[in-house]
Every structure is written in structure tokens, then in C-alpha cells.
C-alpha atoms as a PDB file:
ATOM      1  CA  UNK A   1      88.239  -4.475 -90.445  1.00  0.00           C
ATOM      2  CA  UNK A   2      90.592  -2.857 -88.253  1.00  0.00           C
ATOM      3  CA  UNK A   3      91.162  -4.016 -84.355  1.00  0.00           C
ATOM      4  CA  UNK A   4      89.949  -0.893 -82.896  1.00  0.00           C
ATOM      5  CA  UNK A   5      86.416  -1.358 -84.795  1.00  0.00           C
ATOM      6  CA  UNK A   6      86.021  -4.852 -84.283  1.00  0.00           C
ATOM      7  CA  UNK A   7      86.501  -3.563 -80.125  1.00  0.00           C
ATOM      8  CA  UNK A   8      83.937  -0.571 -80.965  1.00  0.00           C
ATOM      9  CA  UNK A   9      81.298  -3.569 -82.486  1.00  0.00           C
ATOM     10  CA  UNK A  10      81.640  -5.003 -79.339  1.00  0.00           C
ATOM     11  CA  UNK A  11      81.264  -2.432 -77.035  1.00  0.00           C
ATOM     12  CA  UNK A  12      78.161  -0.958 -78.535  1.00  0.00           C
ATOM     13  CA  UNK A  13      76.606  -4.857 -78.271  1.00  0.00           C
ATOM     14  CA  UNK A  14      77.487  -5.081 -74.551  1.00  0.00           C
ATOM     15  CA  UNK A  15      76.247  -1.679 -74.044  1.00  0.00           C
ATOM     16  CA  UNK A  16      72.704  -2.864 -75.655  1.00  0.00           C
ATOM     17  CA  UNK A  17      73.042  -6.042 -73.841  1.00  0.00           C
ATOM     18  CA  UNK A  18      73.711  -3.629 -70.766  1.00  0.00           C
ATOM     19  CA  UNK A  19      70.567  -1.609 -71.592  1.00  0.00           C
ATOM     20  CA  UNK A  20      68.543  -4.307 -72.030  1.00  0.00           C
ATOM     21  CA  UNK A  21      69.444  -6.289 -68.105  1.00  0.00           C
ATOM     22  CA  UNK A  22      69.055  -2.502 -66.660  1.00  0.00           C
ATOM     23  CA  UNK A  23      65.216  -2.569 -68.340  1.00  0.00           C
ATOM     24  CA  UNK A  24      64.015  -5.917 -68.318  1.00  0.00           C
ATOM     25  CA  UNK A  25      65.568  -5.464 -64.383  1.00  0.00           C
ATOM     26  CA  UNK A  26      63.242  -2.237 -63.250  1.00  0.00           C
ATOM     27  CA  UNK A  27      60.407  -4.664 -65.022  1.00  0.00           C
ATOM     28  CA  UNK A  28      60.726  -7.504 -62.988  1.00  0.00           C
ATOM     29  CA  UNK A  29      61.042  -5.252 -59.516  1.00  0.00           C
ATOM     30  CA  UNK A  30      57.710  -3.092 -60.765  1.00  0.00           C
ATOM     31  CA  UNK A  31      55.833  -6.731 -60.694  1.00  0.00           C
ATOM     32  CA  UNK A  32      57.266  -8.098 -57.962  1.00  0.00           C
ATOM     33  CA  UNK A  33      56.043  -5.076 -56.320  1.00  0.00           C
ATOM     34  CA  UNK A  34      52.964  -5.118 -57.435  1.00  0.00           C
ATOM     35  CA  UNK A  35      52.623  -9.270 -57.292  1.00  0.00           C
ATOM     36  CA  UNK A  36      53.606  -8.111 -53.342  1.00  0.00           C
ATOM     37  CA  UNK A  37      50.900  -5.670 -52.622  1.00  0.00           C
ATOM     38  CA  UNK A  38      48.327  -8.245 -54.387  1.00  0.00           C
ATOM     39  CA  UNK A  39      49.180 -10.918 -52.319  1.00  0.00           C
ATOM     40  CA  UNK A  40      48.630  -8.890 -49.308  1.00  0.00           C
ATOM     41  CA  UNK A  41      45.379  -7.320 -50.164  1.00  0.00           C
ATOM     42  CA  UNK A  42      43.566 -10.323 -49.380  1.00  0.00           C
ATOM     43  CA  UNK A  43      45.246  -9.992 -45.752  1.00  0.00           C
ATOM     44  CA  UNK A  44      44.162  -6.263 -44.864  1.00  0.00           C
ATOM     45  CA  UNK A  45      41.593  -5.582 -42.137  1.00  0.00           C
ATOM     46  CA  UNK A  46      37.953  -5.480 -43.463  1.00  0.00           C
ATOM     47  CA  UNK A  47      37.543  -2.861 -41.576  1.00  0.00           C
ATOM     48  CA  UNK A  48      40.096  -0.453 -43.046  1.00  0.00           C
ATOM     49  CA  UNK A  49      39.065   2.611 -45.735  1.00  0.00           C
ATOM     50  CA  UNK A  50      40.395   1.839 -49.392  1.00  0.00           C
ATOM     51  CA  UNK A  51      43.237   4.484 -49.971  1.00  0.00           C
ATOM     52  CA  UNK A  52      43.557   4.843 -54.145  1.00  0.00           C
ATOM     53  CA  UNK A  53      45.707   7.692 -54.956  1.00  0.00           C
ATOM     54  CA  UNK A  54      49.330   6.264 -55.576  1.00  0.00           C
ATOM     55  CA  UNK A  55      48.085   2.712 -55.796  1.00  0.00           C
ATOM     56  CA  UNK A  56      48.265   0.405 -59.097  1.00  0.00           C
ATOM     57  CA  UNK A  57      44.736  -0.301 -60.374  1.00  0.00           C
ATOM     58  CA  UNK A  58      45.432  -4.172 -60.038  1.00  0.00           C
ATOM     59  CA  UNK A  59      45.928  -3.912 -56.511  1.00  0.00           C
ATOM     60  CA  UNK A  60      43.014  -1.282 -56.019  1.00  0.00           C
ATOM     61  CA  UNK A  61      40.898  -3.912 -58.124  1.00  0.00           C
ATOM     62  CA  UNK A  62      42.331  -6.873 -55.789  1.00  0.00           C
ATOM     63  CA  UNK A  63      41.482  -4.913 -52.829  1.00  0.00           C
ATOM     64  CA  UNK A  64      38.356  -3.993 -53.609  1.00  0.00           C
ATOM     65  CA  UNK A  65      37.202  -8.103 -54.383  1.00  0.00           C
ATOM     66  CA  UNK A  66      38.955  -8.891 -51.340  1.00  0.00           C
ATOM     67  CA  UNK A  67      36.980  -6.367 -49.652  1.00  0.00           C
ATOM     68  CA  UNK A  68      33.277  -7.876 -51.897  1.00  0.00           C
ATOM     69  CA  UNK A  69      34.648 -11.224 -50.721  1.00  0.00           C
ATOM     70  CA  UNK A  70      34.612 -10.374 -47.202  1.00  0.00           C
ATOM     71  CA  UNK A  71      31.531  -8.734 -46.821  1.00  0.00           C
ATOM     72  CA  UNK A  72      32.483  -4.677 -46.385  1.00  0.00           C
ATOM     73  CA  UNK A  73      30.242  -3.718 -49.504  1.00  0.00           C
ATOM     74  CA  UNK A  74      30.871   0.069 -48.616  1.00  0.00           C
ATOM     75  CA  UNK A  75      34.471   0.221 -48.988  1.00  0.00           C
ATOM     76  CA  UNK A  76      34.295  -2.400 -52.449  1.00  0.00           C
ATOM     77  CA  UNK A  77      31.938   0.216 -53.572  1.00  0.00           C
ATOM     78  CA  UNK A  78      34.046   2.523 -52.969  1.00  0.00           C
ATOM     79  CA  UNK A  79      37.080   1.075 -54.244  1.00  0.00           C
ATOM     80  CA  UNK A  80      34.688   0.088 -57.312  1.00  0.00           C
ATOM     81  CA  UNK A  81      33.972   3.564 -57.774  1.00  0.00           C
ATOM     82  CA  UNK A  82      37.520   4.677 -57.821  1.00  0.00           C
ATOM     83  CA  UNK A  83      38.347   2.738 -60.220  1.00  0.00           C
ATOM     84  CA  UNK A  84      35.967   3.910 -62.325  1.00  0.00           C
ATOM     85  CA  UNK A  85      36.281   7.455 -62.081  1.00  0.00           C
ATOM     86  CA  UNK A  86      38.199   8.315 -64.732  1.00  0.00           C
ATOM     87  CA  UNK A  87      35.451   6.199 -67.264  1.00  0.00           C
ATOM     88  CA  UNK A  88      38.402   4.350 -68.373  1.00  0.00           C
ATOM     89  CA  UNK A  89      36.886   0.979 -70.713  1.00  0.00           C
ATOM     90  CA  UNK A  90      40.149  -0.943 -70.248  1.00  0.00           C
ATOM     91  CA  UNK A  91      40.627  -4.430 -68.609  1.00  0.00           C
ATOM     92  CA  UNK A  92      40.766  -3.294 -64.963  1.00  0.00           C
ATOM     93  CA  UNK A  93      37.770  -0.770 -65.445  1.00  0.00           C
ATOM     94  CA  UNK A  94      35.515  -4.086 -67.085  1.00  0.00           C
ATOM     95  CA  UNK A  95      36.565  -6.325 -64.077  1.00  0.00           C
ATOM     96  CA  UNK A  96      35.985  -3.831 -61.491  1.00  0.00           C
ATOM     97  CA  UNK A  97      32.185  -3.194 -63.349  1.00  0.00           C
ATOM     98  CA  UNK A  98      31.773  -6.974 -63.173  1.00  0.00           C
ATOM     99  CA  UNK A  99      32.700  -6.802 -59.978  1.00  0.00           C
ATOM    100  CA  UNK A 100      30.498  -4.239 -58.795  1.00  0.00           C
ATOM    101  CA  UNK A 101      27.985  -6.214 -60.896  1.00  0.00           C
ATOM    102  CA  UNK A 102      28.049  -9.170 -58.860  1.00  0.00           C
ATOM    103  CA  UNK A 103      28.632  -7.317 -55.641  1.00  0.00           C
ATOM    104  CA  UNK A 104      24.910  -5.672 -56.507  1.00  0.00           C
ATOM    105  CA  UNK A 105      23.565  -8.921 -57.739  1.00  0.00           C
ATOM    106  CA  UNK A 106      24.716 -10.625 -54.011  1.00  0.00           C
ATOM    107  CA  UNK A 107      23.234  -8.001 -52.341  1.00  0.00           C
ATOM    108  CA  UNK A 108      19.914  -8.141 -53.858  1.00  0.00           C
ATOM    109  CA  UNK A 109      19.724 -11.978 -53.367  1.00  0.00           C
ATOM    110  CA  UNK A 110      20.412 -11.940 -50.110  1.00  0.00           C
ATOM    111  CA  UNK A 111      17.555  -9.033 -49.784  1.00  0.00           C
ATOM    112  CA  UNK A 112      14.918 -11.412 -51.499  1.00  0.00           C
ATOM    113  CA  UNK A 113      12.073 -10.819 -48.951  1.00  0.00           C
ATOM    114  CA  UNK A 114      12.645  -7.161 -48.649  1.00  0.00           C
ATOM    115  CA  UNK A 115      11.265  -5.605 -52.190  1.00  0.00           C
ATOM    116  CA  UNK A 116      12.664  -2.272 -51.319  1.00  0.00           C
ATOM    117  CA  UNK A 117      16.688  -3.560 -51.545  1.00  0.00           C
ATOM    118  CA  UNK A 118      15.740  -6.466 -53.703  1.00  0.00           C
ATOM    119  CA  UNK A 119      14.730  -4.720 -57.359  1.00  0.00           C
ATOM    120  CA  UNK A 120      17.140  -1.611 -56.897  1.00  0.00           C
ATOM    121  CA  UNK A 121      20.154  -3.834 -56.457  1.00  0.00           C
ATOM    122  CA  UNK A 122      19.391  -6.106 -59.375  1.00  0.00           C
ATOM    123  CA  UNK A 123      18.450  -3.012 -61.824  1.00  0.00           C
ATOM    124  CA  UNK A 124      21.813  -1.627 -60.300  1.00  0.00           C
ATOM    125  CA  UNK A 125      23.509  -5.152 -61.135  1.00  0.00           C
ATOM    126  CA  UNK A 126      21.863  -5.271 -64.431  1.00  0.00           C
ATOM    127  CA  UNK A 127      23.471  -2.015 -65.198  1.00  0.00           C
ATOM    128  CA  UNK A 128      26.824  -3.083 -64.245  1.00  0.00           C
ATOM    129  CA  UNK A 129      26.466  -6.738 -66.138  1.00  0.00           C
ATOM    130  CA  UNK A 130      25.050  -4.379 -69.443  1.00  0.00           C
ATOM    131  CA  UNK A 131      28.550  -1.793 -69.103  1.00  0.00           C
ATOM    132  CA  UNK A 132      30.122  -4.634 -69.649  1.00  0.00           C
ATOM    133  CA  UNK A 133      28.801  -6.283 -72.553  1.00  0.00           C
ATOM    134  CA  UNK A 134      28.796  -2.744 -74.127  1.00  0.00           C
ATOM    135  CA  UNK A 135      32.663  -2.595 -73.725  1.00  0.00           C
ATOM    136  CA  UNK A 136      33.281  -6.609 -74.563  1.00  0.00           C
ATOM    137  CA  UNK A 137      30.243  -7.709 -75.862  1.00  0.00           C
ATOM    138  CA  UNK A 138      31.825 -11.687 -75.813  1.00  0.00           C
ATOM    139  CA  UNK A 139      32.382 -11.510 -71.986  1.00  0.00           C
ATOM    140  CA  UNK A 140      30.364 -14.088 -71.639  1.00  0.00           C
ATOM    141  CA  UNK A 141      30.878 -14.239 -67.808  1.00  0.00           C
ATOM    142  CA  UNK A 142      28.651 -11.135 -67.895  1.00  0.00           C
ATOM    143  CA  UNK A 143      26.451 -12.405 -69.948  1.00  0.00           C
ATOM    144  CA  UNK A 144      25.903 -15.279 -67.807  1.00  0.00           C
ATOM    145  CA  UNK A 145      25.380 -13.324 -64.285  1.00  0.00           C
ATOM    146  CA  UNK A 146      23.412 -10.788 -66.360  1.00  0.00           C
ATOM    147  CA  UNK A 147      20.714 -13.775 -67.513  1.00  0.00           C
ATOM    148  CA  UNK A 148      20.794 -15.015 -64.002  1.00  0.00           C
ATOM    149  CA  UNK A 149      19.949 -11.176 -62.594  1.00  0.00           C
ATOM    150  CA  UNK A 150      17.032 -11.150 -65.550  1.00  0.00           C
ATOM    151  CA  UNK A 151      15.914 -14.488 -64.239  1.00  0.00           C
ATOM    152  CA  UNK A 152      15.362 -13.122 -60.297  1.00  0.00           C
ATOM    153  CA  UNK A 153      14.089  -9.566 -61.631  1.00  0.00           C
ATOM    154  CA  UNK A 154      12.883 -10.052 -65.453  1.00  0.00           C
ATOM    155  CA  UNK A 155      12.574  -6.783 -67.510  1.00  0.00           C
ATOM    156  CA  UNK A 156       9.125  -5.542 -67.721  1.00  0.00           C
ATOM    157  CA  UNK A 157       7.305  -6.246 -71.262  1.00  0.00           C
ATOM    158  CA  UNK A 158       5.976  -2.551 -71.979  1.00  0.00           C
ATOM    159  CA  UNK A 159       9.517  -1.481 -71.736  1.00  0.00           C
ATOM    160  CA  UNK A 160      10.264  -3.297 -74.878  1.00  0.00           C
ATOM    161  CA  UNK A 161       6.887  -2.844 -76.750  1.00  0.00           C
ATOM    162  CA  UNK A 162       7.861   1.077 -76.612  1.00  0.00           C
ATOM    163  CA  UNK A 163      10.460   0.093 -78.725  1.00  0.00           C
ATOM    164  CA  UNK A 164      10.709   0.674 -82.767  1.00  0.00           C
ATOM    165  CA  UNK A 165      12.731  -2.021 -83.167  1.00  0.00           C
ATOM    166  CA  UNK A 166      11.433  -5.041 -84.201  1.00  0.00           C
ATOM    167  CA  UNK A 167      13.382  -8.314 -83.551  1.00  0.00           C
ATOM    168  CA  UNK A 168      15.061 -10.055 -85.635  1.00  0.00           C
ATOM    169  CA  UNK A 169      13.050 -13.665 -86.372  1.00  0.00           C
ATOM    170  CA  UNK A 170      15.593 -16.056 -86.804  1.00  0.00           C
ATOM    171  CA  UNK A 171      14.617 -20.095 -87.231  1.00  0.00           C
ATOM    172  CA  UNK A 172      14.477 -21.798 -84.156  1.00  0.00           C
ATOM    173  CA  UNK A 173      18.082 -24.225 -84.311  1.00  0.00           C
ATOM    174  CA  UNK A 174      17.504 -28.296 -84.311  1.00  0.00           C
ATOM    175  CA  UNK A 175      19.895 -30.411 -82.768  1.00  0.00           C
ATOM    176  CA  UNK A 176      19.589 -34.122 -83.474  1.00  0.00           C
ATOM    177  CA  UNK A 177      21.863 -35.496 -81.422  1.00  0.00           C
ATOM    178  CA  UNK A 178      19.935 -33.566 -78.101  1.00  0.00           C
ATOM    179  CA  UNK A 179      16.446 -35.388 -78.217  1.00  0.00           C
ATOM    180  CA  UNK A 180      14.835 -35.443 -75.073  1.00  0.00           C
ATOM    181  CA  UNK A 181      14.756 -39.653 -75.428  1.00  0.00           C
ATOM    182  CA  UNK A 182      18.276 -39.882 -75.114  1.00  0.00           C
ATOM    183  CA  UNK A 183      18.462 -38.027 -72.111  1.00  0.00           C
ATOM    184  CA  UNK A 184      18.846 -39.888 -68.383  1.00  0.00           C
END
């Protein structure tokens, strides 16, 4: 090998090397800009409308909890809602239907004597909880809040004795290590 190709060799690696800094360098400012904007959305006003267009999702979706978390349901739904738009079944788009889900399911607790708020909400946080399992059926944080929203509003039997399907009989699962003796 000649000098001069040796010295091309080289200079093609540091321009790859070069390359490679000048990428892995817009990376890291992209998420520090976004990890900024998260760690402010907690901070914003209640009070202040959700503005989506030109935002990252995870900061929309950050927003919008902070906003759930705070107590301004209308602009979370909102936010929510955005975020949903485009029917997109990715990681953001499950979160913010969990999200909503729970948002619903708080609502309708907190309406218990009122019948009128109670049952829509926890159909509407059914719904939500169900999207969910559809798109990830082992979430099983949904399936969790969605047993707990069947426990305060359980699903009316005709609905399921319209069905064809029959269930599935499966035998009932023995455990002898959890007798009811051995516990306190």
C-alpha cells in the first residue's frame, strides 16, 4: 500500500467518525428538547388551552396528564383527543387512550350519587380501557382499571346472552399451597 492510500483510508474513517458526532449530536439536542418541554408541562397554568400543532406527541401526551392530574378535564380531553385524531395505534396513542380511560373512570367515581354522569363516564371509560386491550391485549394496566370500572358499573347479562358465542369452559385451577387455613 502506497502512502497516499493509507492517508485516503484514513480520511474516509474520520469523515464517518465525523458523520457519525454530527448525527448522534442533532439526536441528543432533539431529546434534550423534548426532555425540556416535558419537564415543563407539569409547570403550565391549568388554566391555559392545549396548543398541538407543532408539538411532539410526548409532550402533548405529558401535557395532557398534567392537565388530568390537575383537574382541567376539558383541556386533557382535548389534548386526549388530539392525540388521537389521526387513529394512530402506536405507544403514545395507547397511553393517551389509557389516559383518557382513567380520566373517564375518575370522573364517574367522583359522580357516584348522580346516575346521570355516573354510568356514561364508566361506559365511556370502559371504552377507552377495551381500545386498549384491542391494540395490546397484555396491557395489563388496562386490564386492571378496566375490571375495576366493571366492578362500579358491571355489564348487563342480556347483553351477553344475545351473543352466539358460547364460552369457553375451562377447569376451574387448584392451588395447594393457597388454602384458606393457611391464611392470617
Amino acid at each position: 500500500m502506497r502512502r497516499r492510500d493509507v492517508h485516503g483510508v484514513f480520511a474516509a474513517a474520520a469523515l464517518l467518525c465525523s458523520a457519525a458526532i454530527v448525527v448522534q449530536g442533532a439526536l441528543w439536542w432533539r431529546a434534550s428538547t423534548i426532555n425540556r418541554e416535558l419537564a415543563g408541562a407539569e409547570r403550565w397554568p391549568a388554566g391555559t388551552p392545549t396548543e398541538t400543532a407543532g408539538v411532539d406527541r410526548r409532550v402533548v401526551l405529558a401535557r395532557a396528564a398534567a392537565l388530568s392530574k390537575a383537574g382541567n378535564a376539558d383541556a386533557a380531553l382535548h389534548a386526549f383527543n388530539a392525540l388521537l385524531a389521526h387513529g394512530a395505534t402506536d405507544e403514545i396513542a395507547r397511553a393517551a387512550l389509557f389516559d383518557l380511560g382513567n380520566l373517564y373512570l375518575r370522573q364517574g367515581v367522583r359522580a357516584t350519587g348522580n346516575a346521570a354522569v355516573f354510568m356514561p363516564m364508566l361506559e365511556l371509560a370502559k371504552q377507552r380501557y377495551r381500545d386498549v386491550l384491542r391494540a395490546d391485549p397484555a396491557d395489563w394496566d388496562a386490564r386492571f382499571n378496566l375490571e375495576r370500572a366493571l366492578r362500579y358499573a358491571p355489564e348487563e347479562r342480556e347483553a351477553f346472552e344475545q351473543a352466539d358465542d358460547r364460552p369457553i369452559e375451562r377447569p376451574p385451577n387448584k392451588l395447594p399451597e393457597l388454602l384458606a387455613p393457611d391464611l392470617p
